[in-house]
Protein backbone atom coordinates (compact mmCIF):
# COMPACT_ATOMS: atom_id res chain seq x y z
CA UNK A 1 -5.23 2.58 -7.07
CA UNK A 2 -8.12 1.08 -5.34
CA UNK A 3 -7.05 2.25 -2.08
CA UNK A 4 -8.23 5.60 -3.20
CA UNK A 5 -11.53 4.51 -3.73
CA UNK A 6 -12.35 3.77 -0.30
CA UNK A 7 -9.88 6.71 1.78
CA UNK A 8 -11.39 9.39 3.38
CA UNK A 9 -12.10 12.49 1.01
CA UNK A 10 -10.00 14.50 2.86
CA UNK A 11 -7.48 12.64 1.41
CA UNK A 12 -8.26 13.33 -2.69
CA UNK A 13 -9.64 10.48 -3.22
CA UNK A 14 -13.74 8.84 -3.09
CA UNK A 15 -14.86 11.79 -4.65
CA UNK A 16 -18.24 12.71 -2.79
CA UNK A 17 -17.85 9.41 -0.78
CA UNK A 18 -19.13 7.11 -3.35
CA UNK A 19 -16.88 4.53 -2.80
CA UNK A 20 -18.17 4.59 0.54
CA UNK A 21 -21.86 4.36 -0.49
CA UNK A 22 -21.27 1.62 -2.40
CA UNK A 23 -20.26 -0.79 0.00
CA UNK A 24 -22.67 1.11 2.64
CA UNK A 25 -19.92 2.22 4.69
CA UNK A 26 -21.22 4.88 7.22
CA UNK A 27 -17.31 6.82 7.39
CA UNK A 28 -16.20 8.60 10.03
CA UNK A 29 -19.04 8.37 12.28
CA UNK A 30 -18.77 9.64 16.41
CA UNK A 31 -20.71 6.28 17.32
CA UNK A 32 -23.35 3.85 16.10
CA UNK A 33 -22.63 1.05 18.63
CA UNK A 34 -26.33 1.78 19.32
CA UNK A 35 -27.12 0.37 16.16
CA UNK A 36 -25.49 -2.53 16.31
CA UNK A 37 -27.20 -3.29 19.51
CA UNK A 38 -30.62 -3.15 17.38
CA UNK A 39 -32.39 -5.92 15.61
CA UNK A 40 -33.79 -3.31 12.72
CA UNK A 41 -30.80 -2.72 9.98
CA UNK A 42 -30.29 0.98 9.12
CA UNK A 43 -28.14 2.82 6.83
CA UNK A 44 -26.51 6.04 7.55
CA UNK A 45 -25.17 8.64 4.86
CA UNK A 46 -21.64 8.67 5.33
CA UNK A 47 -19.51 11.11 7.11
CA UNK A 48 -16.06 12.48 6.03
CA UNK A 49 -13.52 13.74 8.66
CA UNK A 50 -13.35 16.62 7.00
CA UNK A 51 -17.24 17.40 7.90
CA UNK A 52 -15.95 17.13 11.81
CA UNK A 53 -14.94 20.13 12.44
């Protein structure tokens, strides 16, 4: 299923987030609105909700 390939980890699925870093999704990040608010383009590692505790 290729909904598994982009869930959460926590879930069983996107082993070691993978699907994630793929498509350069940063996860479950608190914020990053600053980011988006600057002219550079950065790439974060991505975060699991699982990792949030």
């Amino acid at each position: 299923m290729l909904a598994g390939a982009y869930a959460d980890p926590l879930y069983n699925g996107n082993n070691n987030m993978d699907g994630w870093r793929m498509k350069k999704y940063p996860g479950a990040q608190m914020a990053y609105s600053y980011l988006m608010a600057s002219d550079k383009f950065e790439t974060l590692e991505p975060v699991s909700l699982s990792s949030m505790q």
